[in-house]
N, C-alpha and C. Protein backbone atom coordinates (compact mmCIF):
# COMPACT_ATOMS: atom_id res chain seq x y z
N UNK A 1 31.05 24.58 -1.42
CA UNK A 1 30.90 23.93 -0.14
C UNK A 1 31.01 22.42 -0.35
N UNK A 2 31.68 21.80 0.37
CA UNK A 2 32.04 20.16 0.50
C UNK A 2 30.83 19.56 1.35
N UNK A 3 30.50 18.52 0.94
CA UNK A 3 29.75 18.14 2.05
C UNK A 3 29.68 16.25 1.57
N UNK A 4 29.41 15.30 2.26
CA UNK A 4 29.20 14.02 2.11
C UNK A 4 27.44 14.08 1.77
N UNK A 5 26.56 14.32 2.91
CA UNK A 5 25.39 13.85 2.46
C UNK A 5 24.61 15.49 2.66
N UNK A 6 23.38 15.80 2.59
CA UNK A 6 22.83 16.33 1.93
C UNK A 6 21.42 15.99 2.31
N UNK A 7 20.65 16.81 3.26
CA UNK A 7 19.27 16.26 3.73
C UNK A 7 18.39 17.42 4.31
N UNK A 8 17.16 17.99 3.96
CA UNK A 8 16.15 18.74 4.38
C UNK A 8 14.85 18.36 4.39
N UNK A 9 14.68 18.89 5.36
CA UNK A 9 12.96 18.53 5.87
C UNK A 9 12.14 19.76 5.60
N UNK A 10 10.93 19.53 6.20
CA UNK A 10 9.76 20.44 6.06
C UNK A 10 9.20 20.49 7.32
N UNK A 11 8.91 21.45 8.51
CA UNK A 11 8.02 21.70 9.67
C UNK A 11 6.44 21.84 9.42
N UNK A 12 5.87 21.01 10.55
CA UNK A 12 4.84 21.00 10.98
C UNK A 12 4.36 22.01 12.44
N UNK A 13 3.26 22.59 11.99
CA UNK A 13 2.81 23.26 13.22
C UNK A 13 1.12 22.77 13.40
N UNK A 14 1.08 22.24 14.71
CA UNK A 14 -0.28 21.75 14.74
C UNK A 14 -0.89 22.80 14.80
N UNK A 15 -2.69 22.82 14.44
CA UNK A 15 -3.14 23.90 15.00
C UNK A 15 -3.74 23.09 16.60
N UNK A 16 -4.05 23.51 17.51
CA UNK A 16 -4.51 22.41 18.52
C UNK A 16 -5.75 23.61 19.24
N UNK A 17 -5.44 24.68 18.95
CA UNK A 17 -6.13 25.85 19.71
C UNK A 17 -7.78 26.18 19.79
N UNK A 18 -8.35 25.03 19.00
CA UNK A 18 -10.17 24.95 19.32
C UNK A 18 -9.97 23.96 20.36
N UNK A 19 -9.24 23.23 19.90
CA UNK A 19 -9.82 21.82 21.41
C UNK A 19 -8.64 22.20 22.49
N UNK A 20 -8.30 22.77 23.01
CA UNK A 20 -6.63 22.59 23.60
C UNK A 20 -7.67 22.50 24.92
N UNK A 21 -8.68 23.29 25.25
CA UNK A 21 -9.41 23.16 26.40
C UNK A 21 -10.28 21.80 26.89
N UNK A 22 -10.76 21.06 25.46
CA UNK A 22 -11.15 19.83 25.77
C UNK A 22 -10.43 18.43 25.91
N UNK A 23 -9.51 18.48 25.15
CA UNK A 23 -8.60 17.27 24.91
C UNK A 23 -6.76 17.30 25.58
N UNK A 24 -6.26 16.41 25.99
CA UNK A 24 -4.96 16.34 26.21
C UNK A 24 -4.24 16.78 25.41
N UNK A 25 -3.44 17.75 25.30
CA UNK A 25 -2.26 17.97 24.15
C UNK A 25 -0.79 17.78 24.77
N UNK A 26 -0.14 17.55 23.64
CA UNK A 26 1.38 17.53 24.06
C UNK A 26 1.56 18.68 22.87
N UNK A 27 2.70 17.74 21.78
CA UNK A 27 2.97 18.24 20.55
C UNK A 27 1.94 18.27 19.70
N UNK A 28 0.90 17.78 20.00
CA UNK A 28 -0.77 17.38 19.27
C UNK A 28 -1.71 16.55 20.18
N UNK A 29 -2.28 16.01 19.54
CA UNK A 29 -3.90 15.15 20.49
C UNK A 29 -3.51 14.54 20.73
N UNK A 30 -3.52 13.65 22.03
CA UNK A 30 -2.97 12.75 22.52
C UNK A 30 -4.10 11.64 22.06
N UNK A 31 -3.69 10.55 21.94
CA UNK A 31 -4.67 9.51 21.69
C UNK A 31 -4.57 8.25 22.15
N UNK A 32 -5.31 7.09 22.33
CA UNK A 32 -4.53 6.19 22.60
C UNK A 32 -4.52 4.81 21.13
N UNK A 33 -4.41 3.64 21.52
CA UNK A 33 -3.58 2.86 20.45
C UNK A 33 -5.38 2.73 19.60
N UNK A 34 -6.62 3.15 19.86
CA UNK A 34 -7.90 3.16 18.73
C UNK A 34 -8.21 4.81 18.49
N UNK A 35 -7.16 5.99 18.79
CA UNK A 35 -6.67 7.02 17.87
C UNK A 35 -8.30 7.81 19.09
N UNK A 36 -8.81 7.29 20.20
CA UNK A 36 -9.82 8.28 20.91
C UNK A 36 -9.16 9.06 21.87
N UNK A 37 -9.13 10.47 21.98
CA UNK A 37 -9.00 11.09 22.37
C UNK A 37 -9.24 11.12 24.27
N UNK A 38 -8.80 12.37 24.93
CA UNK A 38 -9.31 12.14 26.54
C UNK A 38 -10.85 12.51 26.70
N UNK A 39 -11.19 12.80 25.11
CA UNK A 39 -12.66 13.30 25.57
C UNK A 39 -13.42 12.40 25.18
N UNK A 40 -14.70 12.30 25.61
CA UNK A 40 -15.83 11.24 25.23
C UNK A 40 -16.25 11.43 23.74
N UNK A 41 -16.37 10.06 22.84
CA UNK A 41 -16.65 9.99 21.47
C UNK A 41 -15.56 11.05 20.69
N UNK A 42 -14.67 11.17 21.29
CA UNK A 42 -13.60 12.73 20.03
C UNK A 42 -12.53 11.82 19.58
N UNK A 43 -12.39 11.87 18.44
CA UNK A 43 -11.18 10.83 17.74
C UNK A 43 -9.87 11.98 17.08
N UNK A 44 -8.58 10.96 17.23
CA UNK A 44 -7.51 12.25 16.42
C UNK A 44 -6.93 11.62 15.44
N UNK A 45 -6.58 11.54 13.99
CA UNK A 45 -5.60 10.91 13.40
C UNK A 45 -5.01 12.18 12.73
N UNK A 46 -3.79 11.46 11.85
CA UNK A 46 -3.44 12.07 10.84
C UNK A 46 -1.67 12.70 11.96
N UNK A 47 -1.68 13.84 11.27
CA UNK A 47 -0.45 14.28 11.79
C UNK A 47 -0.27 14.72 13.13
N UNK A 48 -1.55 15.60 13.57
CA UNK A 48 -1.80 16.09 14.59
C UNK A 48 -1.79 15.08 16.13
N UNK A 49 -2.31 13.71 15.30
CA UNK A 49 -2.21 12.76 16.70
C UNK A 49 -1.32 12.32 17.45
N UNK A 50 -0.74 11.94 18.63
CA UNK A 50 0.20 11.87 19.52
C UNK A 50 -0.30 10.51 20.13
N UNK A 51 -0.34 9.47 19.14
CA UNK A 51 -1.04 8.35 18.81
C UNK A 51 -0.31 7.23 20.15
N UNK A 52 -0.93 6.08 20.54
CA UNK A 52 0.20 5.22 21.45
C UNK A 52 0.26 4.29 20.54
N UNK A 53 1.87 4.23 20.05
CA UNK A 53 2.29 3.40 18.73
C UNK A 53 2.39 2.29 19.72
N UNK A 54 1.93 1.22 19.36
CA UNK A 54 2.22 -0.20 19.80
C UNK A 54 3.17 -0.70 19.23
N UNK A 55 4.13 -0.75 18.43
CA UNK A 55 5.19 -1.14 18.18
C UNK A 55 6.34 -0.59 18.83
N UNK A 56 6.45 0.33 19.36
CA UNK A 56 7.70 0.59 20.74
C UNK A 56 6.79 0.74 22.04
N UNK A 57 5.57 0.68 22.12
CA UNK A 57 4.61 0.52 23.46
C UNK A 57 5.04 2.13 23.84
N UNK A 58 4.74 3.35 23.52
CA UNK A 58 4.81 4.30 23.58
C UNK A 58 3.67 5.67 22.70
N UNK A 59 3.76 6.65 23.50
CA UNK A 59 2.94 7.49 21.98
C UNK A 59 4.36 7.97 21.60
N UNK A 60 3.32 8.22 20.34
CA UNK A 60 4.32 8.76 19.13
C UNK A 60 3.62 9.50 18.02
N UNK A 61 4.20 9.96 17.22
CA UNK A 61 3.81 11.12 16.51
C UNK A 61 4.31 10.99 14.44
N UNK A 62 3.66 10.93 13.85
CA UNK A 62 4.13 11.00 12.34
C UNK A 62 3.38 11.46 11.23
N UNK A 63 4.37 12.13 10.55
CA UNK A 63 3.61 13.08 9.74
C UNK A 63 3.92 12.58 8.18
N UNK A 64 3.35 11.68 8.39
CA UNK A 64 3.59 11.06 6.77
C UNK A 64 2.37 10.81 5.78
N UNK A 65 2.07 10.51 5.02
CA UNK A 65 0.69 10.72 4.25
C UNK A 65 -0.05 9.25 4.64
N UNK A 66 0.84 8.24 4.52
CA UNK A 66 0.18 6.83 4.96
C UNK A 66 -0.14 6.57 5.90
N UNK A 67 0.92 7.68 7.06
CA UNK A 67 -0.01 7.19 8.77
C UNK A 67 -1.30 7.69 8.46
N UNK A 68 -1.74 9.07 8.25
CA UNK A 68 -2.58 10.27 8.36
C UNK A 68 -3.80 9.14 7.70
N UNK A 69 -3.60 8.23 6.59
CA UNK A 69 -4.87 7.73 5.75
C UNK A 69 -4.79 6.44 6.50
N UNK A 70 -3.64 5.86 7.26
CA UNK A 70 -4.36 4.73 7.91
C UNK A 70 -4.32 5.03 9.01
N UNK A 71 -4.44 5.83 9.82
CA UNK A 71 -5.06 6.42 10.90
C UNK A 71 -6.48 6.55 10.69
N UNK A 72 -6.44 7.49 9.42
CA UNK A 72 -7.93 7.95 9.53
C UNK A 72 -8.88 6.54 8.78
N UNK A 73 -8.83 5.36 8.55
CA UNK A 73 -9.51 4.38 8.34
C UNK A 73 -9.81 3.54 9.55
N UNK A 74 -8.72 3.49 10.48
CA UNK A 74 -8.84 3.13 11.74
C UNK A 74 -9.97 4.16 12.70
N UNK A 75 -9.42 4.98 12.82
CA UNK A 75 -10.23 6.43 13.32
C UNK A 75 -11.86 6.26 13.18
N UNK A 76 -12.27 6.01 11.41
CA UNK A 76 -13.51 6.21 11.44
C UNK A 76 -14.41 4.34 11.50
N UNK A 77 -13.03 3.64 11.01
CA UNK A 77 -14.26 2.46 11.62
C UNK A 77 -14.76 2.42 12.76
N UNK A 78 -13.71 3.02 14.55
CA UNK A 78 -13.98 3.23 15.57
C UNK A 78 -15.37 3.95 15.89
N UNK A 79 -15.35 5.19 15.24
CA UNK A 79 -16.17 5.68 15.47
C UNK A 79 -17.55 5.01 14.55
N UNK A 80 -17.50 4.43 13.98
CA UNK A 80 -18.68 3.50 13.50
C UNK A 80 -19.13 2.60 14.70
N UNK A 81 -18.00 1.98 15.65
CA UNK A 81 -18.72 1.12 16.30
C UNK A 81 -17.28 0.38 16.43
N UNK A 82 -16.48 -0.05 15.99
CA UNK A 82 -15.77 -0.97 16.19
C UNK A 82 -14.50 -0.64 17.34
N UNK A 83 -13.66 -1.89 17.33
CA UNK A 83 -12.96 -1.58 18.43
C UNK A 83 -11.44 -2.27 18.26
N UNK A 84 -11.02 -1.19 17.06
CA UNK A 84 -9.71 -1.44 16.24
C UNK A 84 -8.51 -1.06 16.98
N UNK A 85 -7.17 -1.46 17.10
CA UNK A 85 -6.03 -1.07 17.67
C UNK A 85 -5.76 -0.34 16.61
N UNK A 86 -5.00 0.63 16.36
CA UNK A 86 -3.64 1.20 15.29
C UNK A 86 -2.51 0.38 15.74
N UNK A 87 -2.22 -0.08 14.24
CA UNK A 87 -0.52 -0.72 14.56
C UNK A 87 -0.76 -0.57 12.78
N UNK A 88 0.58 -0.26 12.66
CA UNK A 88 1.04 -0.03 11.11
C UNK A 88 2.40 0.50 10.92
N UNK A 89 3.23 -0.07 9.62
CA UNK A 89 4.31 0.34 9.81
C UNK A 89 4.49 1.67 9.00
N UNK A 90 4.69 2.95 9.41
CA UNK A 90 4.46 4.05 8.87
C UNK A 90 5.93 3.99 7.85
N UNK A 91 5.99 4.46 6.71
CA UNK A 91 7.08 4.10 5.06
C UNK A 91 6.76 5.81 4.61
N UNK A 92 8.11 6.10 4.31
CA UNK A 92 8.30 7.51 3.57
C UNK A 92 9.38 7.42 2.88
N UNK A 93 9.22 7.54 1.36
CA UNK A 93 10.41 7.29 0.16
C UNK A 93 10.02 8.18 -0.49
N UNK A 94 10.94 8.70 -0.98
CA UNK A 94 11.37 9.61 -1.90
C UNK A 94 13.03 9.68 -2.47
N UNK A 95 12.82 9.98 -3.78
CA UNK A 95 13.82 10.07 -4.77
C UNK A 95 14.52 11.59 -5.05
N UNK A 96 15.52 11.88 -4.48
CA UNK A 96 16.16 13.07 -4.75
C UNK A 96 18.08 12.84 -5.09
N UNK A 97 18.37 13.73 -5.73
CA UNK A 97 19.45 13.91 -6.39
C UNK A 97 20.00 12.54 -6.72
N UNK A 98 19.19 11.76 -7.51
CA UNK A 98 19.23 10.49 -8.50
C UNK A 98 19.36 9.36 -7.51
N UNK A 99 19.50 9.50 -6.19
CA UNK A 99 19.04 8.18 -5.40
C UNK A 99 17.74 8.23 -4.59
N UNK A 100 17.50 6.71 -4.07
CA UNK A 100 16.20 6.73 -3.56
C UNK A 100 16.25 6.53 -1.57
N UNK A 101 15.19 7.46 -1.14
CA UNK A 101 16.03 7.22 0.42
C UNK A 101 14.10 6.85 1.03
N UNK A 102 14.40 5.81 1.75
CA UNK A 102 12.95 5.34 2.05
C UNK A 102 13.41 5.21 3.84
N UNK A 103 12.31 5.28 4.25
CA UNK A 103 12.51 5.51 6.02
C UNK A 103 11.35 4.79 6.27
N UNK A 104 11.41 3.40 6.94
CA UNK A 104 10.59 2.73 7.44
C UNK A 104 10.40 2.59 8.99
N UNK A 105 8.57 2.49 9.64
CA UNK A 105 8.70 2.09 11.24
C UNK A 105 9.76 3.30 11.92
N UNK A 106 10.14 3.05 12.99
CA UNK A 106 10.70 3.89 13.72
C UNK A 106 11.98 3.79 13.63
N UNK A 107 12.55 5.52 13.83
CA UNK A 107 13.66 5.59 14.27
C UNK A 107 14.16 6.26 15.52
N UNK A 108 15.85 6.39 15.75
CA UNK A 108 16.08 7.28 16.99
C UNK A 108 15.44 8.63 17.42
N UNK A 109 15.09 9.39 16.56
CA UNK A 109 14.84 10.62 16.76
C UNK A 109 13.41 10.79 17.45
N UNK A 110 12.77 9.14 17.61
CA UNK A 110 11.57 9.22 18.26
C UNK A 110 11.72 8.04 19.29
N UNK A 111 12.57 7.13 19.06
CA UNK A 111 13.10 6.06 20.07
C UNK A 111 13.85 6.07 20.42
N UNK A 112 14.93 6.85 20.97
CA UNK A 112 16.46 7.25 21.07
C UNK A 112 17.31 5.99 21.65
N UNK A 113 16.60 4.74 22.17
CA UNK A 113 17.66 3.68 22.70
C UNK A 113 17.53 2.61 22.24
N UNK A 114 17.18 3.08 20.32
CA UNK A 114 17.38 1.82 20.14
C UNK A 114 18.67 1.39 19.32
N UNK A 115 18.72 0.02 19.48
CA UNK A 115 19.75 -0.72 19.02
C UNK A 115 19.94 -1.01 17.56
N UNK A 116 21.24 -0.81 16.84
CA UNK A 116 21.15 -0.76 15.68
C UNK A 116 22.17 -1.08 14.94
N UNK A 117 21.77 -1.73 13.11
CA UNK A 117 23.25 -2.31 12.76
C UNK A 117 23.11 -1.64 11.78
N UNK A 118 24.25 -1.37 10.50
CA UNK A 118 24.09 -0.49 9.26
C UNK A 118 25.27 -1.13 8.69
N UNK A 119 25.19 -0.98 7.25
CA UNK A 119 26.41 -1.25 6.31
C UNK A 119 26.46 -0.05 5.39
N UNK A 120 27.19 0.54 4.35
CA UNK A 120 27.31 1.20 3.61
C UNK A 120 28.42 0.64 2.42
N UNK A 121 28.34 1.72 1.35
CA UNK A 121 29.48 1.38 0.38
C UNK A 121 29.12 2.79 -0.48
N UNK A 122 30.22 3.64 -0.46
CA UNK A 122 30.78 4.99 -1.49
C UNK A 122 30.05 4.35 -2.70
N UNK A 123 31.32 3.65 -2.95
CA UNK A 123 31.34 2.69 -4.45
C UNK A 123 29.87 2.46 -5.41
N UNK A 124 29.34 1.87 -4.36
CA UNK A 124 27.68 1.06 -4.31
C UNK A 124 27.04 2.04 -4.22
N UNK A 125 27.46 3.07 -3.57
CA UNK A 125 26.27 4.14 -3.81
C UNK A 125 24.75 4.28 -3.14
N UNK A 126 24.97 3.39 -1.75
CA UNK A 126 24.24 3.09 -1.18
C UNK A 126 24.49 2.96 0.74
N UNK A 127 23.61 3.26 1.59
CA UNK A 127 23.61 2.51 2.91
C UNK A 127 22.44 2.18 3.44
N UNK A 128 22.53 1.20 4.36
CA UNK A 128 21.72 0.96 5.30
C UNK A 128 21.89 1.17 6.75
N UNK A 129 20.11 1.14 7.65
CA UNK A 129 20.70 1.17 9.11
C UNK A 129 19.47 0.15 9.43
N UNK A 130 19.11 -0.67 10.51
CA UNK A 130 18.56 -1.24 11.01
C UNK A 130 18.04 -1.13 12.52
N UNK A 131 17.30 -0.73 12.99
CA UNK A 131 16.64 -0.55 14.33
C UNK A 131 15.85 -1.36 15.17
N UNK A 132 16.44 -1.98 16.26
CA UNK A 132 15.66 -3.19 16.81
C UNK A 132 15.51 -2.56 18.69
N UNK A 133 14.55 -3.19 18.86
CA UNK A 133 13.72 -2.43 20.41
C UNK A 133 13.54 -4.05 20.42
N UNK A 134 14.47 -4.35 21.96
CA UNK A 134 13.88 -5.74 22.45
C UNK A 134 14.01 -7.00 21.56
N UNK A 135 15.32 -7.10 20.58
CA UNK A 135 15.40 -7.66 19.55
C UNK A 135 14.12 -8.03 18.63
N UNK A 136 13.50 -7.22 18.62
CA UNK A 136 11.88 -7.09 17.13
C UNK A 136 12.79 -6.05 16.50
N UNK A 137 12.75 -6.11 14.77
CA UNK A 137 12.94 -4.70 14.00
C UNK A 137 12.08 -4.10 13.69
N UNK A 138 12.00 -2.54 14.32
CA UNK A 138 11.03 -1.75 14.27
C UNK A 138 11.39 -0.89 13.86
N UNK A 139 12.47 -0.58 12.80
CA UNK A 139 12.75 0.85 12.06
C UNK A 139 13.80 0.15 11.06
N UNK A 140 13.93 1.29 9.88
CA UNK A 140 15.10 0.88 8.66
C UNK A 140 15.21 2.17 8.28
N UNK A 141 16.31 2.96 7.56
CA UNK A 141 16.56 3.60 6.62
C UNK A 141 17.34 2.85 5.93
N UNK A 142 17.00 3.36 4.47
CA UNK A 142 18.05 3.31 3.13
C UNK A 142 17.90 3.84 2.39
N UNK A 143 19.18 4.14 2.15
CA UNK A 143 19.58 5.32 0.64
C UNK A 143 20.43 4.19 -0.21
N UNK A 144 19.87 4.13 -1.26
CA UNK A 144 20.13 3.31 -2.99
C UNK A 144 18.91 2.34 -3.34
N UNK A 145 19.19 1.48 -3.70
CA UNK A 145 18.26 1.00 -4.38
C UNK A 145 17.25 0.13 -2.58
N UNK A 146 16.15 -0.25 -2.72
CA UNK A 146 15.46 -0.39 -2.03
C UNK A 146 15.25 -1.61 -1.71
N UNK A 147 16.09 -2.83 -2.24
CA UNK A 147 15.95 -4.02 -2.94
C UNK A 147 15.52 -4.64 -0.97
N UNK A 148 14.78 -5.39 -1.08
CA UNK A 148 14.12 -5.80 0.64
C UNK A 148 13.37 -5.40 1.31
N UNK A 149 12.98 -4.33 1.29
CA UNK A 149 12.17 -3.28 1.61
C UNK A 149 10.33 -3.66 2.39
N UNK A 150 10.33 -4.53 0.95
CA UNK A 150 8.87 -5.31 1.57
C UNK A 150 9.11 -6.00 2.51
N UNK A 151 10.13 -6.92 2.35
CA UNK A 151 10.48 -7.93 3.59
C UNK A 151 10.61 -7.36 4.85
N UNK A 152 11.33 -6.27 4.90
CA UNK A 152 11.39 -5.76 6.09
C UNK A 152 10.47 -5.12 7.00
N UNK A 153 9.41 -4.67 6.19
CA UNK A 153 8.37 -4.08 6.77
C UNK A 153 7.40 -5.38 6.96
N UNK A 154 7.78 -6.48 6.09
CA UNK A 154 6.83 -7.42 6.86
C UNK A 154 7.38 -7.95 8.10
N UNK A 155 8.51 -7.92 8.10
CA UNK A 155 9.25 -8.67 9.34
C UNK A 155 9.17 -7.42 10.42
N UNK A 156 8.45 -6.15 10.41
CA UNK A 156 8.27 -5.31 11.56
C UNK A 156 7.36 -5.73 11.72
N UNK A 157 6.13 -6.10 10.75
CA UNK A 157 4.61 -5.93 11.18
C UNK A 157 4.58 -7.34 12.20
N UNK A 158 5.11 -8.28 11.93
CA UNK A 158 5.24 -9.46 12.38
C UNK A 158 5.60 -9.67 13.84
N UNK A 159 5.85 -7.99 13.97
CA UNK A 159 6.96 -8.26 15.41
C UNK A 159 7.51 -9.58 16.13
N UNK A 160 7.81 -10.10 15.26
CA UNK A 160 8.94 -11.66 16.08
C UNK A 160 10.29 -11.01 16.41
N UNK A 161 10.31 -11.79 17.23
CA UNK A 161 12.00 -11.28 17.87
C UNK A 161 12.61 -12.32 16.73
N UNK A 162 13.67 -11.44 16.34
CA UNK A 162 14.80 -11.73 15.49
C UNK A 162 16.18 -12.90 16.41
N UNK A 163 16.31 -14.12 15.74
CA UNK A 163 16.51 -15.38 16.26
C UNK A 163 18.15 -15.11 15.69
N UNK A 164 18.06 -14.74 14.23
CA UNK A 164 19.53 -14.73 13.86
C UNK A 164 20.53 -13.76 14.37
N UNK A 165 21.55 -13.77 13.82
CA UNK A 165 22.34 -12.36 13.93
C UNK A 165 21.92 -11.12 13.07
N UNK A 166 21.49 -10.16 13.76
CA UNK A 166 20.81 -8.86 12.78
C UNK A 166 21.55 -8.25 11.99
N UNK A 167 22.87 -8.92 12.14
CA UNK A 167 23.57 -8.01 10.64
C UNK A 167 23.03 -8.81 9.40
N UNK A 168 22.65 -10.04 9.44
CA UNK A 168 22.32 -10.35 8.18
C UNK A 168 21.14 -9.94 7.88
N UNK A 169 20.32 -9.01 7.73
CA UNK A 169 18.98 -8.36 7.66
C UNK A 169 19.32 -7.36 6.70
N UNK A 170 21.03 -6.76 6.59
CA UNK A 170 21.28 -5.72 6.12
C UNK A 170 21.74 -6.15 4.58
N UNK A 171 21.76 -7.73 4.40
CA UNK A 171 21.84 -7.84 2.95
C UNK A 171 20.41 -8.38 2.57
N UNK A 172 19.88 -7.99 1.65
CA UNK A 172 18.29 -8.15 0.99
C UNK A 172 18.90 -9.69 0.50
N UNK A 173 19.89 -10.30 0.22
CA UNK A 173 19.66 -11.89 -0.30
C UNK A 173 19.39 -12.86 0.65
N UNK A 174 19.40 -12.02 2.15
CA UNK A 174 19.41 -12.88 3.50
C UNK A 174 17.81 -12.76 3.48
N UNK A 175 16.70 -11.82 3.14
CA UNK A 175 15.47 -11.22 3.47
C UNK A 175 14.49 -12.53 2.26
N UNK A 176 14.92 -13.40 1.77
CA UNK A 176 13.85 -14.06 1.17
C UNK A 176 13.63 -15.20 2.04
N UNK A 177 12.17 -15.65 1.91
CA UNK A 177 11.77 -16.57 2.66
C UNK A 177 12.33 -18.25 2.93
């Protein structure tokens, strides 16, 4: 079989069926941007939550190990007493068939209108894509080497609207300070 790229996932099934009677569900707990639930004192993180991501001003949903643990640090200072937003840029990398493919912040498959630039190269052995909502960058994939990576996720957390032309974001020698 021929193929160019080469990509599988893994499904999630919430369980939601003790609370489905107390709390809002969609695809999971609905929550809002300090992860509390529609019920009084009930908190949701982790995968199950249907969180309101403040970085596209929407809920949203992710099942990655870093939302789930900074959810749930947010989650339980709340319920200590405090009165924390969630905002974080959720990062999933992994290394398969000798390259590295990292997925930062959001993409289409949960923001479908957003705007976007990408480069690639066979040769190089590598591509990029770039995702901007309202000219802020709020999503990246890349497959090869990762070289920018920090920068970019600082330049999501930062949410500034992007002043330059966003294709230069897609070379990491443009991403130093």
């Amino acid at each position: 079989m021929d193929f160019d790229l080469l990509t599988y996932g893994v499904g999630l099934d919430y369980y939601t069926e003790p609370v489905r009677k107390e709390v809002e569900i969609k695809s999971g707990i609905v929550t809002d941007a300090k992860l509390r639930t529609s019920a009084a004192d009930a908190y949701a993180a982790g995968d199950i939550a249907v969180f309101y991501d403040l970085m596209v001003e929407r809920h949203n949903q992710m099942g990655t190990w870093d939302n789930a643990e900074a959810h749930g640090r947010v989650a339980a200072r709340n319920m200590a007493g405090a009165d924390e937003d969630f905002f974080d840029v959720p990062t999933y990398t992994t290394t398969m068939f000798g390259s590295t493919l990292a997925v930062m912040g959001v993409t289409p498959d949960v923001q479908p209108d957003l705007e976007s630039v990408r480069t690639f190269s066979f040769e190089e052995k590598f591509y990029r894509k770039l995702f901007f909502k309202d000219d802020r960058l709020v999503g990246a994939i890349m497959i090869g080497p990762p070289k920018g990576r920090k920068k970019l996720i600082e330049i999501m957390r930062s949410r500034r609207k992007i002043e330059r032309p966003k294709q230069e974001l897609l070379d990491p020698a443009n991403l130093k300070d």
